[in-house]
N, C-alpha and C. Protein backbone atom coordinates (compact mmCIF):
# COMPACT_ATOMS: atom_id res chain seq x y z
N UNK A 1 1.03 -16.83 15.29
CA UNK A 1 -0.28 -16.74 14.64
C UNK A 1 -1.13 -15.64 15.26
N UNK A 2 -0.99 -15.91 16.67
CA UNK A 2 -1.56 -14.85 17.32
C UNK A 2 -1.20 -12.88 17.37
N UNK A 3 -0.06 -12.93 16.46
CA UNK A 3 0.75 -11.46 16.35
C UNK A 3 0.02 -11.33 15.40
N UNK A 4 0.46 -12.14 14.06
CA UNK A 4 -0.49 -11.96 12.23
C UNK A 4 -1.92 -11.36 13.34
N UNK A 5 -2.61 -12.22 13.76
CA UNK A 5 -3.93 -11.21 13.70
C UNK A 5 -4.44 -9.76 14.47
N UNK A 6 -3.41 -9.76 15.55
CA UNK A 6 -3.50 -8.70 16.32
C UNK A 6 -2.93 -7.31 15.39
N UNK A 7 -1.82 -7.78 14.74
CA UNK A 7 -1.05 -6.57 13.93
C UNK A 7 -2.35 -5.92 12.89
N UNK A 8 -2.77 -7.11 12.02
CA UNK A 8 -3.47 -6.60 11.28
C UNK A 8 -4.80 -5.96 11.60
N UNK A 9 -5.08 -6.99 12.60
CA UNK A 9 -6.10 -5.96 13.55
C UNK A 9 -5.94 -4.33 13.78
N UNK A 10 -5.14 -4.34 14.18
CA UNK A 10 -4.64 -2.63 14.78
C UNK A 10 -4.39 -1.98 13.40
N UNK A 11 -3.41 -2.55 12.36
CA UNK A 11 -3.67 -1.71 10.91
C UNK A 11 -4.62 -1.46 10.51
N UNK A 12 -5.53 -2.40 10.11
CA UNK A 12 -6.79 -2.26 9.52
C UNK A 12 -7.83 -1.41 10.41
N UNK A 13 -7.53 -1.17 11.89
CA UNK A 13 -7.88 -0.11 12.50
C UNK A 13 -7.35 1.55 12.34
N UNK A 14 -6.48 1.63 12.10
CA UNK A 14 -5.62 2.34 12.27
C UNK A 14 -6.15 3.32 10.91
N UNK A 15 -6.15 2.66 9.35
CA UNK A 15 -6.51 3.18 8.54
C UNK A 15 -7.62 3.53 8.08
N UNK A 16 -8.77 3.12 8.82
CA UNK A 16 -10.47 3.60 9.02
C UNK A 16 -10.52 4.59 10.25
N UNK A 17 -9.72 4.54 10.89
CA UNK A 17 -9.54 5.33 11.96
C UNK A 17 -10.48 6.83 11.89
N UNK A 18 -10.03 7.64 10.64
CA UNK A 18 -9.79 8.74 10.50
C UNK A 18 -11.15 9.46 9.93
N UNK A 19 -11.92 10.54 10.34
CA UNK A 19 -13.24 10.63 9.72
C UNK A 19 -12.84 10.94 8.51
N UNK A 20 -13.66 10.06 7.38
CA UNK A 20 -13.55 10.48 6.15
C UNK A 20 -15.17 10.86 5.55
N UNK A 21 -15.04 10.45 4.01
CA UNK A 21 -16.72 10.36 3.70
C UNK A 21 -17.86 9.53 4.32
N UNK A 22 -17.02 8.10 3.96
CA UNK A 22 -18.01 6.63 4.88
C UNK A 22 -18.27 7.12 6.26
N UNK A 23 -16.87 7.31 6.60
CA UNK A 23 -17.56 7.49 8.43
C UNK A 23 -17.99 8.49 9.11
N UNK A 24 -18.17 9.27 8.11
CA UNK A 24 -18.91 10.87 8.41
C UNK A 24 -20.86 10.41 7.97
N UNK A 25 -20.64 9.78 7.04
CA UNK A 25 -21.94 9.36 6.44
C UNK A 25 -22.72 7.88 7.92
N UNK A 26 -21.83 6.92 7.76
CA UNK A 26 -22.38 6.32 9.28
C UNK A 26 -22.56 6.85 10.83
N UNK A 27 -21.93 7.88 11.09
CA UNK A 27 -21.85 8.89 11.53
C UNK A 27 -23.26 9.77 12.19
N UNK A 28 -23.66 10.06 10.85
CA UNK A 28 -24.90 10.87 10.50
C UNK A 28 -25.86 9.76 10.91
N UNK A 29 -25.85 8.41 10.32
CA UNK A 29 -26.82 7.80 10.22
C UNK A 29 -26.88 7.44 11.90
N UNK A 30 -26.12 7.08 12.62
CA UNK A 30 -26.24 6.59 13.92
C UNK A 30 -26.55 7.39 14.62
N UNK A 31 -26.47 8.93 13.96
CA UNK A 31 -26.78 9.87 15.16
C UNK A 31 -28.60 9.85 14.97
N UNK A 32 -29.23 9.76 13.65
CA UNK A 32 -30.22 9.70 13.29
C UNK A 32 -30.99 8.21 13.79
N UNK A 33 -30.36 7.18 13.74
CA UNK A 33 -30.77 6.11 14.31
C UNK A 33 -31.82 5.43 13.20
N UNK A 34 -31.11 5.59 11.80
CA UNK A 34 -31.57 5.47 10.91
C UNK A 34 -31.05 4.16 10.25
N UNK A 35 -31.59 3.26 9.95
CA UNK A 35 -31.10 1.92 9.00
C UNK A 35 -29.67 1.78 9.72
N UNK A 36 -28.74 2.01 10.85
CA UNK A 36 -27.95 1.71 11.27
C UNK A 36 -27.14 0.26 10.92
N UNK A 37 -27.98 -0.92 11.40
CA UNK A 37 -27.23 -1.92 11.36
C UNK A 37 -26.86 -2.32 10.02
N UNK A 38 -27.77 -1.95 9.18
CA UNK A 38 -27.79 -2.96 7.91
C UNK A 38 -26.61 -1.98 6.90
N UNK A 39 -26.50 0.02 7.71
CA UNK A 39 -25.31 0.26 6.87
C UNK A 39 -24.22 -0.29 7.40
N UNK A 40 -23.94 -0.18 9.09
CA UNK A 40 -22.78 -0.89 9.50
C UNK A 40 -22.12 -1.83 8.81
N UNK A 41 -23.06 -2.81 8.85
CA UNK A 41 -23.12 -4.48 7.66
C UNK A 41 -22.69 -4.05 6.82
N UNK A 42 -23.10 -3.25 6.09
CA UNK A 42 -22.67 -2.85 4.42
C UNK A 42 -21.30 -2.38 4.36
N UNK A 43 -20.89 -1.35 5.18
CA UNK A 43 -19.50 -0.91 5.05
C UNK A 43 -18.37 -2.39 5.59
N UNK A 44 -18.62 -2.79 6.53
CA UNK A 44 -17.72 -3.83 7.14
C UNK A 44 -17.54 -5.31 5.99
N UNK A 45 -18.65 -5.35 5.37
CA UNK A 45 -18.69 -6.67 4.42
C UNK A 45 -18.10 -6.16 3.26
N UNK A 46 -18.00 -4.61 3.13
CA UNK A 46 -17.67 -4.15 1.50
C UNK A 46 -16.03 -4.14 1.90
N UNK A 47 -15.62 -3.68 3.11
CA UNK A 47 -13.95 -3.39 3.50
C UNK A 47 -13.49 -5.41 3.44
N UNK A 48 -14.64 -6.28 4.02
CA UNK A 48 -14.47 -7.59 4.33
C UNK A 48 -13.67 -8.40 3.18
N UNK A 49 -14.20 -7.64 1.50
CA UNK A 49 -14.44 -8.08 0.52
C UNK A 49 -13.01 -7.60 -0.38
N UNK A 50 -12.72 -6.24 0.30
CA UNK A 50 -11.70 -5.46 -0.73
C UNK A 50 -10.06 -6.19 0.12
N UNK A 51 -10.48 -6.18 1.72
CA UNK A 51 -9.34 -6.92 2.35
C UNK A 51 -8.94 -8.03 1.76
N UNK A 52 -9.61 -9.39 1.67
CA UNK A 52 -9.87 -10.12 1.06
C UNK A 52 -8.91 -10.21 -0.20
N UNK A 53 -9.14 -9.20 -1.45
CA UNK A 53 -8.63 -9.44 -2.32
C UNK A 53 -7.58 -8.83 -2.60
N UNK A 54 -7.26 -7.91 -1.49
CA UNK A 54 -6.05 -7.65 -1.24
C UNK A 54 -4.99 -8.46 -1.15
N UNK A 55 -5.21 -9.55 0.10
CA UNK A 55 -4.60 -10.42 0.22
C UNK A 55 -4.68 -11.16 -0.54
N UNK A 56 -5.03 -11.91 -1.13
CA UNK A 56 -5.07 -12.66 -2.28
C UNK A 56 -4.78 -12.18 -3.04
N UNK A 57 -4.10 -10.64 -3.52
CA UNK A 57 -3.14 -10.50 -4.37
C UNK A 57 -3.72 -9.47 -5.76
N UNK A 58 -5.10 -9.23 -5.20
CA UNK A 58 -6.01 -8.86 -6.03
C UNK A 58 -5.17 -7.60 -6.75
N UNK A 59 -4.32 -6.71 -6.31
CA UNK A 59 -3.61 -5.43 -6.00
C UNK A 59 -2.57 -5.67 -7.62
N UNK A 60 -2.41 -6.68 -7.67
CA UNK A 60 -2.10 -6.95 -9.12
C UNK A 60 -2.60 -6.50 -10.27
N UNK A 61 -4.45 -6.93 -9.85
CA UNK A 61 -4.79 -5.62 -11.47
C UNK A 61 -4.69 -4.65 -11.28
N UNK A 62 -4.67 -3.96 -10.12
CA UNK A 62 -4.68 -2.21 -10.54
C UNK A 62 -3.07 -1.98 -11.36
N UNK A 63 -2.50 -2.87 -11.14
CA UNK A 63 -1.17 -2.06 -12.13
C UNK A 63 -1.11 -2.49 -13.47
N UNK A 64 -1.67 -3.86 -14.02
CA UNK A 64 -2.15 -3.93 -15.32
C UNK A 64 -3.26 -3.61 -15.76
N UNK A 65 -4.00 -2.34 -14.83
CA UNK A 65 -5.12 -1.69 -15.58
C UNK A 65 -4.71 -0.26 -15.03
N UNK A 66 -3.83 0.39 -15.72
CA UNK A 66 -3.67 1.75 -14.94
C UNK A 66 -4.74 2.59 -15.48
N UNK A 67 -5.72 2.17 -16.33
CA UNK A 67 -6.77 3.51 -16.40
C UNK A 67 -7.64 3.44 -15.54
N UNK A 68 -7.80 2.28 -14.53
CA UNK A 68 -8.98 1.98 -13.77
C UNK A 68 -8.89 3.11 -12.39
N UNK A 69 -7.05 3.24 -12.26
CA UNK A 69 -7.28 4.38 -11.35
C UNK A 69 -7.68 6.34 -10.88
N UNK A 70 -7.83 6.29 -12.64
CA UNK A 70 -8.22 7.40 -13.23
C UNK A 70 -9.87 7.60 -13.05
N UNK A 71 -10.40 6.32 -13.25
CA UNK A 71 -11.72 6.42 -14.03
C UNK A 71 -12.72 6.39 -12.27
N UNK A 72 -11.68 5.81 -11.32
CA UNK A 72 -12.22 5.69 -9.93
C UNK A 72 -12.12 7.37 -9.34
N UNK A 73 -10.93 7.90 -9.66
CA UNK A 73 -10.49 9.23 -8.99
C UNK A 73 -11.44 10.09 -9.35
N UNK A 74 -12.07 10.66 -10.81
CA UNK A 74 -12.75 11.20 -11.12
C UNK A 74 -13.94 10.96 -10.87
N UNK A 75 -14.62 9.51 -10.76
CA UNK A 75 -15.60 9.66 -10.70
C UNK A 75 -16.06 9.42 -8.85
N UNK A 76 -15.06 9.06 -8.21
CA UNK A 76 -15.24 8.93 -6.18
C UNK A 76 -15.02 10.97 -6.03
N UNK A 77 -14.58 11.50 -7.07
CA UNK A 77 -14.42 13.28 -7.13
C UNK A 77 -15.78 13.75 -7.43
N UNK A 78 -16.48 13.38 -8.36
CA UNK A 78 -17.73 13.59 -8.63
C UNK A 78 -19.05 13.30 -7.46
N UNK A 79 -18.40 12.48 -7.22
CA UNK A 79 -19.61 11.98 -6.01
C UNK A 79 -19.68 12.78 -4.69
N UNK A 80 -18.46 12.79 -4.56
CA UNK A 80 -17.92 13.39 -3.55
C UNK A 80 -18.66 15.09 -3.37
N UNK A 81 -18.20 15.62 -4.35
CA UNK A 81 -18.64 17.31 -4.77
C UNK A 81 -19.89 16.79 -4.33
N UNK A 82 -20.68 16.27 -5.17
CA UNK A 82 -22.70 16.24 -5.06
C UNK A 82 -22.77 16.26 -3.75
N UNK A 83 -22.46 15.30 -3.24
CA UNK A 83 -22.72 14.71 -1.48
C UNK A 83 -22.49 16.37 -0.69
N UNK A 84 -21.62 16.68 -1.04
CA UNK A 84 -20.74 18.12 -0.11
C UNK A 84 -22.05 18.89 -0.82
N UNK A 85 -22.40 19.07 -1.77
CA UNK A 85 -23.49 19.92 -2.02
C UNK A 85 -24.58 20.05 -1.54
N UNK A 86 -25.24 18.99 -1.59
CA UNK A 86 -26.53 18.31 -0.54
C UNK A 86 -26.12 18.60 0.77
N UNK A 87 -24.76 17.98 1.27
CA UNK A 87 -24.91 18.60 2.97
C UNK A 87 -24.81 20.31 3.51
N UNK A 88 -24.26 21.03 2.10
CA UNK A 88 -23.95 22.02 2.51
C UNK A 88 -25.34 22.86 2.45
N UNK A 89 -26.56 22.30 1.33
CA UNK A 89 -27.72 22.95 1.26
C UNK A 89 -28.22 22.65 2.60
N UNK A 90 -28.06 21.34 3.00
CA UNK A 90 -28.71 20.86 4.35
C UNK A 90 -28.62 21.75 5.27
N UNK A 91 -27.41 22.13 5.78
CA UNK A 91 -26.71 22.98 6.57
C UNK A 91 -27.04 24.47 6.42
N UNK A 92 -27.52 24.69 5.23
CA UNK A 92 -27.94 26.07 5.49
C UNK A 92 -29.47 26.24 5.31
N UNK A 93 -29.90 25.44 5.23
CA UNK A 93 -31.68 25.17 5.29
C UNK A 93 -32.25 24.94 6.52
N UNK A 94 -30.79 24.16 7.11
CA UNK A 94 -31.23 23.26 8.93
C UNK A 94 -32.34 22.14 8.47
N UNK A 95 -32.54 21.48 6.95
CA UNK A 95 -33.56 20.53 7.20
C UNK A 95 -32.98 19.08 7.41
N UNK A 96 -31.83 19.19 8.09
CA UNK A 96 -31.67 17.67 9.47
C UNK A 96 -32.05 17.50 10.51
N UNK A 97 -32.62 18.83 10.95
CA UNK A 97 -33.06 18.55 11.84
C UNK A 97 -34.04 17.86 12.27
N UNK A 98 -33.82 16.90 13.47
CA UNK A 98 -34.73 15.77 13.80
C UNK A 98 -34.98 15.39 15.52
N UNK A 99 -35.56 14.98 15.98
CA UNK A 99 -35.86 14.44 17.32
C UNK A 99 -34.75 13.54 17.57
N UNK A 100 -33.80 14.11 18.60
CA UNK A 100 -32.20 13.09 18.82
C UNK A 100 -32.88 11.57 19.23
N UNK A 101 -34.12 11.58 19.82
CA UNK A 101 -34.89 9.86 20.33
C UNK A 101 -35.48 9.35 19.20
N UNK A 102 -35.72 10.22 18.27
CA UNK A 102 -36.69 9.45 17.46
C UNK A 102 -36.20 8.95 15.96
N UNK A 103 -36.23 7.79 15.39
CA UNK A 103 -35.88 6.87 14.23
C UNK A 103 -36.59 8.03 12.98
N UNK A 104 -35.55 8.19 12.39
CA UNK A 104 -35.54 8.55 10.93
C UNK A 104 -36.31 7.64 10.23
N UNK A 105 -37.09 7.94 9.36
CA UNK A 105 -37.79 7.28 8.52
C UNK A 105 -37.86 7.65 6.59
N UNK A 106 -36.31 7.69 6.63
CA UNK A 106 -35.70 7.43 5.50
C UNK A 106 -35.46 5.98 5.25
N UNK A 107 -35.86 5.69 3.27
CA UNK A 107 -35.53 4.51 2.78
C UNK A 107 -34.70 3.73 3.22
N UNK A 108 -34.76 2.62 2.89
CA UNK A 108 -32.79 1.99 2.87
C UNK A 108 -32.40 1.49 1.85
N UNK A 109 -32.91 1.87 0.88
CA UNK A 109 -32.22 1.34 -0.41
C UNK A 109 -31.37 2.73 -0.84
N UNK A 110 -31.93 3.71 -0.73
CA UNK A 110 -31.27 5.08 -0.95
C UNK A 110 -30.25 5.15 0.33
N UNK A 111 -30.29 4.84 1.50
CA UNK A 111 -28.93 4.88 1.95
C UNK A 111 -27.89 3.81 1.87
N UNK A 112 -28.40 2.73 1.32
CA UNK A 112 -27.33 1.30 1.21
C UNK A 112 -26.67 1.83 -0.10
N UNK A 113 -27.52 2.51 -1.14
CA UNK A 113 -26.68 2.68 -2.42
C UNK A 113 -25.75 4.19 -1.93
N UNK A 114 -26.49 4.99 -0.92
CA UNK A 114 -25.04 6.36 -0.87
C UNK A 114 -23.98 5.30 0.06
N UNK A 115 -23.87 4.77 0.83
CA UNK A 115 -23.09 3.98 2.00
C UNK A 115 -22.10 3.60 0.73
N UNK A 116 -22.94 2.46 -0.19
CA UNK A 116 -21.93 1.86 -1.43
C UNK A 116 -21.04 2.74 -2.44
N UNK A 117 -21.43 4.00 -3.11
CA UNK A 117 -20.69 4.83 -3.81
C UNK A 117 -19.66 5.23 -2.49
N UNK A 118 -20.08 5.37 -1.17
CA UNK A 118 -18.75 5.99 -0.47
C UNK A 118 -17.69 5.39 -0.52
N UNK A 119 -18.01 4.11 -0.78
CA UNK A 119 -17.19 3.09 -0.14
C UNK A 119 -16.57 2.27 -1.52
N UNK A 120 -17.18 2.11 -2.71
CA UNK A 120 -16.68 1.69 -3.85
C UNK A 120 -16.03 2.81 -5.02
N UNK A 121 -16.68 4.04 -4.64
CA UNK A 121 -16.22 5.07 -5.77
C UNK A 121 -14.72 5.75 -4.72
N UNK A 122 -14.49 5.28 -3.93
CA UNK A 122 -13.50 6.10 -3.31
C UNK A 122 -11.74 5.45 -3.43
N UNK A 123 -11.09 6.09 -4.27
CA UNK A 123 -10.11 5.48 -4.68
C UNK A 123 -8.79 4.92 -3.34
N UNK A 124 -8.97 6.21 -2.77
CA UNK A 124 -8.57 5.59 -1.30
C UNK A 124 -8.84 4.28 -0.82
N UNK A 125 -10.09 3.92 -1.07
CA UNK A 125 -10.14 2.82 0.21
C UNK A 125 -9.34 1.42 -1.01
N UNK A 126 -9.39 1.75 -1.93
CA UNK A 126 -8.03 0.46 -2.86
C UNK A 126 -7.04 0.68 -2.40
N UNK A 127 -6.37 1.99 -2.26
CA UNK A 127 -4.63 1.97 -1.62
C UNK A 127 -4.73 1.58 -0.53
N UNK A 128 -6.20 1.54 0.44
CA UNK A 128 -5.96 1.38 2.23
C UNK A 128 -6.26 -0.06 2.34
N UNK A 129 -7.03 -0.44 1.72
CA UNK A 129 -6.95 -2.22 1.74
C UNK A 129 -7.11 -3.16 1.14
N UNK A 130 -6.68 -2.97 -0.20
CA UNK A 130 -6.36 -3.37 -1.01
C UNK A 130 -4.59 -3.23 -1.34
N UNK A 131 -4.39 -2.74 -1.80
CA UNK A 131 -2.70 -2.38 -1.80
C UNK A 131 -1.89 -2.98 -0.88
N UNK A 132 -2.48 -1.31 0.39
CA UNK A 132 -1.53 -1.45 1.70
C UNK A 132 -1.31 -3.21 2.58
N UNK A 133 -2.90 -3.34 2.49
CA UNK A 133 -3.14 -4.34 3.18
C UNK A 133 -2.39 -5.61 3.08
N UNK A 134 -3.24 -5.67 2.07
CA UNK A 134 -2.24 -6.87 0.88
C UNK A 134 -0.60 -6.65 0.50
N UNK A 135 0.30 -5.69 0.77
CA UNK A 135 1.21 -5.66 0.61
C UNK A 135 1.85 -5.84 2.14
N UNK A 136 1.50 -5.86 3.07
CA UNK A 136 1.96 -6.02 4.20
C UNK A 136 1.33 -7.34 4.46
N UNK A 137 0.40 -7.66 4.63
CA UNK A 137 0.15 -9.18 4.53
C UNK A 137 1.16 -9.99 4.20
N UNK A 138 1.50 -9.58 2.77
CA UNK A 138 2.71 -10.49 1.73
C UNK A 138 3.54 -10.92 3.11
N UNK A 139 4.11 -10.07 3.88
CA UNK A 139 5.24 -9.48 4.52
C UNK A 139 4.91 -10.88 5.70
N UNK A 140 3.83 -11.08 6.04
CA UNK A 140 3.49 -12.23 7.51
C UNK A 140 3.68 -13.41 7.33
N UNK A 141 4.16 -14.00 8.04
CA UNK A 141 3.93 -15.68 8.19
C UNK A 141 2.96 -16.23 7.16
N UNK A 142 1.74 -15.42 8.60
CA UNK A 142 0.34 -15.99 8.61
C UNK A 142 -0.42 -14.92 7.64
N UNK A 143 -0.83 -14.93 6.74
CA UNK A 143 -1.00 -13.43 5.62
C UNK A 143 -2.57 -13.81 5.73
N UNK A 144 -3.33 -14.96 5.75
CA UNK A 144 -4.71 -14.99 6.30
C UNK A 144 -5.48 -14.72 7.21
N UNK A 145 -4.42 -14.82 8.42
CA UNK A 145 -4.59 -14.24 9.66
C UNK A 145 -4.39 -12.99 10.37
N UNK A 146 -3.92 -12.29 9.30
CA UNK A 146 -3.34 -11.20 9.25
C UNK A 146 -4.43 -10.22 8.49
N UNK A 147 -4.98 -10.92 7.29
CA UNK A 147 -6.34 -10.33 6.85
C UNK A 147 -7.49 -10.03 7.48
N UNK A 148 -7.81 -11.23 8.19
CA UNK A 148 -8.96 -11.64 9.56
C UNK A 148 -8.72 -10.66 10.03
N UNK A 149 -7.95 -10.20 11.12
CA UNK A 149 -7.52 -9.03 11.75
C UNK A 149 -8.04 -8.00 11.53
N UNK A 150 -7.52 -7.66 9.65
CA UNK A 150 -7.89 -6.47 9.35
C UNK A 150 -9.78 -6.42 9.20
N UNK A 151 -10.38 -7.29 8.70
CA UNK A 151 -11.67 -7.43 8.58
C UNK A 151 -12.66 -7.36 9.90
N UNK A 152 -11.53 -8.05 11.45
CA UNK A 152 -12.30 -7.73 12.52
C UNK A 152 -12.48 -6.24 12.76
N UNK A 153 -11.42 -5.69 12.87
CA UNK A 153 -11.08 -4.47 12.78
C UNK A 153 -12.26 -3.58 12.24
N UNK A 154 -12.86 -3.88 11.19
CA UNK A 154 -13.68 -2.83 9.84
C UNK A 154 -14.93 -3.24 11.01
N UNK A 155 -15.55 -4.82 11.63
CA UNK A 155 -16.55 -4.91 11.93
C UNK A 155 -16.67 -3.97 13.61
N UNK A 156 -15.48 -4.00 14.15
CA UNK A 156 -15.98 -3.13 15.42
C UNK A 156 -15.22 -1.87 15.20
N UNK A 157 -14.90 -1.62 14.01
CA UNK A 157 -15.24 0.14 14.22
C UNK A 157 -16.47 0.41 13.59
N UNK A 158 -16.90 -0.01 12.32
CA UNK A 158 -18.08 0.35 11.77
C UNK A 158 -19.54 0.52 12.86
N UNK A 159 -19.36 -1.10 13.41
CA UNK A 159 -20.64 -0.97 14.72
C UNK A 159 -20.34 -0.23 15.06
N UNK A 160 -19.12 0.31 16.30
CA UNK A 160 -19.31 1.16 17.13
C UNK A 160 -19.43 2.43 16.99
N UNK A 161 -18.76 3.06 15.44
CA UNK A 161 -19.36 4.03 15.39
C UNK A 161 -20.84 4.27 14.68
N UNK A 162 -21.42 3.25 14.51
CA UNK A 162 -22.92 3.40 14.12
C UNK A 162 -23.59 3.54 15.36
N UNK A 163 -23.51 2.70 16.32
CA UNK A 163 -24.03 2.20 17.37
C UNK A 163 -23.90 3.19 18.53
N UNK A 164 -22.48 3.57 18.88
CA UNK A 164 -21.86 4.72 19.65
C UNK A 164 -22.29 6.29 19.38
N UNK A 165 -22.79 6.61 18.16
CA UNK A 165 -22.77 7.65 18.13
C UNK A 165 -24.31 8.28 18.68
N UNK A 166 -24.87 6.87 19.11
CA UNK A 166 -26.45 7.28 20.26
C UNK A 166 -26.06 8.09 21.35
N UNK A 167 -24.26 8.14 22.03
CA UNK A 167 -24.27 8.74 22.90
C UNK A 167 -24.28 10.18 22.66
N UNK A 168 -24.01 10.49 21.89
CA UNK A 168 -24.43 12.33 21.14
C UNK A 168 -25.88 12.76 21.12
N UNK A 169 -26.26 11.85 20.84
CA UNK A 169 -28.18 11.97 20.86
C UNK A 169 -28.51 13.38 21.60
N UNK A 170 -28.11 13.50 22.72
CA UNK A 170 -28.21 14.79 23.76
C UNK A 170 -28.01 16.11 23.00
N UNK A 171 -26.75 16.19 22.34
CA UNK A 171 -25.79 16.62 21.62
C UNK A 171 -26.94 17.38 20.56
N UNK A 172 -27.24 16.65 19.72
CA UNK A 172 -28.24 16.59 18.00
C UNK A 172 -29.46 16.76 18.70
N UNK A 173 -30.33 16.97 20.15
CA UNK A 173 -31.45 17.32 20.03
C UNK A 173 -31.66 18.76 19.80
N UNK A 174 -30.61 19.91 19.80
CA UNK A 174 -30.83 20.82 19.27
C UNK A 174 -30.20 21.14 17.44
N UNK A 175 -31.12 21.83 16.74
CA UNK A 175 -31.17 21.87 15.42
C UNK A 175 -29.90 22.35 15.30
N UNK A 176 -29.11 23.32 15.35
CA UNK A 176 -27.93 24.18 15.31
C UNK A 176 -26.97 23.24 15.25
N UNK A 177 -26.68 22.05 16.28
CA UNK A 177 -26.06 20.84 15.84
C UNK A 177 -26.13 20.18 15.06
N UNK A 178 -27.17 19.68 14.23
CA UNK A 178 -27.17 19.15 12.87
C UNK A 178 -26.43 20.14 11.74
N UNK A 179 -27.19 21.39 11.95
CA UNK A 179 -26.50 22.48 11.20
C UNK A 179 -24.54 22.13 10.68
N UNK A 180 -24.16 22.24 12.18
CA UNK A 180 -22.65 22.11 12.09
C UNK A 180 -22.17 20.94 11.59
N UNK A 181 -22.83 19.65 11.76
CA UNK A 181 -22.59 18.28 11.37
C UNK A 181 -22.39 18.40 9.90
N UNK A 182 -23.63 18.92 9.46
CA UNK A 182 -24.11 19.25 8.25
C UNK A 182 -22.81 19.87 6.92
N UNK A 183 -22.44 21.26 7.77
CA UNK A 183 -21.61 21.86 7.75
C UNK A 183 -19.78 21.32 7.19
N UNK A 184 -20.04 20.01 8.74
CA UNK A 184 -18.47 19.79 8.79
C UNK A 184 -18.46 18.56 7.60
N UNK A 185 -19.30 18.07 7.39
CA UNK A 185 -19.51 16.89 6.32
C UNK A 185 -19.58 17.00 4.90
N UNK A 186 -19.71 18.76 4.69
CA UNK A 186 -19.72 19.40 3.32
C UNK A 186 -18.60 19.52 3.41
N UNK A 187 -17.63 20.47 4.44
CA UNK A 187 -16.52 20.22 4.42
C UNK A 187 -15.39 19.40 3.91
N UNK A 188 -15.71 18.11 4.51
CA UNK A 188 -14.82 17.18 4.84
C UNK A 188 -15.15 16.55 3.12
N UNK A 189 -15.93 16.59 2.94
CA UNK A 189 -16.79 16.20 1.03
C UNK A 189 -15.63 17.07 0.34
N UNK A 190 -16.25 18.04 0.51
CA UNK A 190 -14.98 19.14 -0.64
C UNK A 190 -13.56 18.83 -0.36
N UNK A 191 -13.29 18.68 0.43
CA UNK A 191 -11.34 18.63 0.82
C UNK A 191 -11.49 17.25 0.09
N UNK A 192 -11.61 15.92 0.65
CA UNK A 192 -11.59 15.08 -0.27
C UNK A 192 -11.66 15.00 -1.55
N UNK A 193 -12.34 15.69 -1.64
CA UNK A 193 -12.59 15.85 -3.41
C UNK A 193 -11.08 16.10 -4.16
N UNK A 194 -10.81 17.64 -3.68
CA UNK A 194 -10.23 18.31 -4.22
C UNK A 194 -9.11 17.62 -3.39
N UNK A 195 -8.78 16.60 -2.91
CA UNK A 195 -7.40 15.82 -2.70
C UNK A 195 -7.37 14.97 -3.90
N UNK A 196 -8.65 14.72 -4.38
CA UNK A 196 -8.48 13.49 -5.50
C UNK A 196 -8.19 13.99 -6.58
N UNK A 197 -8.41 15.25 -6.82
CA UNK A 197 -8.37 16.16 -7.95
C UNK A 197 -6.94 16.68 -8.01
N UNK A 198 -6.34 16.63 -6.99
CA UNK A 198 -4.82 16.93 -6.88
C UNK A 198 -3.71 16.04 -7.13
N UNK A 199 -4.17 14.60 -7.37
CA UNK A 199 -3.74 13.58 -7.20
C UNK A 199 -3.02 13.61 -8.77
């Protein structure tokens, strides 16, 4: 019982691992020290939710709805481009720049809804835990415990990189660093994109 949750633990680590859109976007926000917890919350309860129905088998409709994976690709592609647009104006304007001590005083309804398109329009995160998850689950004893795992997993990487990324603070008190953040996050926007677009 105790393997089911450790394994899935480390998978479900393993596949958030990697900076993508979400964790480039929590990222930003922790370095800003902006609505932190409540996006943390948001990404970890939304992965909590897709694990979940992974295991439970959810992975079933995407193959008796094959247009649903079309209609996700294009439109997690669309989102994607805008976002890379906005950071790349950011980046060449420098208007992120902010006081590395001092709390952003941006909405949170406007960042709970960008946090949610990262995280629901992105067709990836169905093959990473939804699919994968749930298809290796199948594979355990314990396939509940094996989910748990993966869901602990989403809650201490999400905190820590919301939470962790205060230690950069030093880092982001000069503007030129936001710049590059800015920069690498338009980046990392466009390649994604145009992976989904290749698909």
């Amino acid at each position: 019982m105790t393997l089911a949750l450790i394994s899935g633990f480390f998978l479900g680590f393993s596949l958030i691992l990697a900076i993508g859109a979400q964790n480039a976007f929590v990222l930003r926000q922790g370095l800003r020290r902006s609505h932190v917890f409540a996006i943390c919350l948001t990404c970890a309860v939304s992965d909590a939710v897709l694990i979940t129905a992974g295991v439970a088998g959810f992975g079933v409709l995407s193959q008796s709805l094959p247009w649903l994976g079309e209609v996700l690709r294009w439109g997690g592609a669309a989102f994607l481009l805008a976002y890379g647009a906005l950071s790349l104006k950011r980046a060449w304007t420098g208007s992120s720049a902010m006081a590395a001590d001092g709390p952003d005083t941006g909405r949170l309804w406007p960042a709970l809804l960008t946090v949610l398109a990262f995280t629901w329009l992105n067709p990836h995160v169905y093959l990473d835990t939804v699919m994968l998850v749930g298809s290796v689950s199948a594979q355990s004893e314990h396939p509940a415990l094996f989910g748990l795992g993966a869901v602990c997993a989403s809650f201490v990487f999400f905190f820590s990189l919301g939470y962790g990324a205060r230690l950069l603070a030093p880092l982001f008190a000069r503007p030129r660093a936001w710049q590059l953040l800015d920069l690498a996050i338009a980046l990392t926007m466009f390649a994604l994109a145009a992976g989904l677009l290749a698909l």
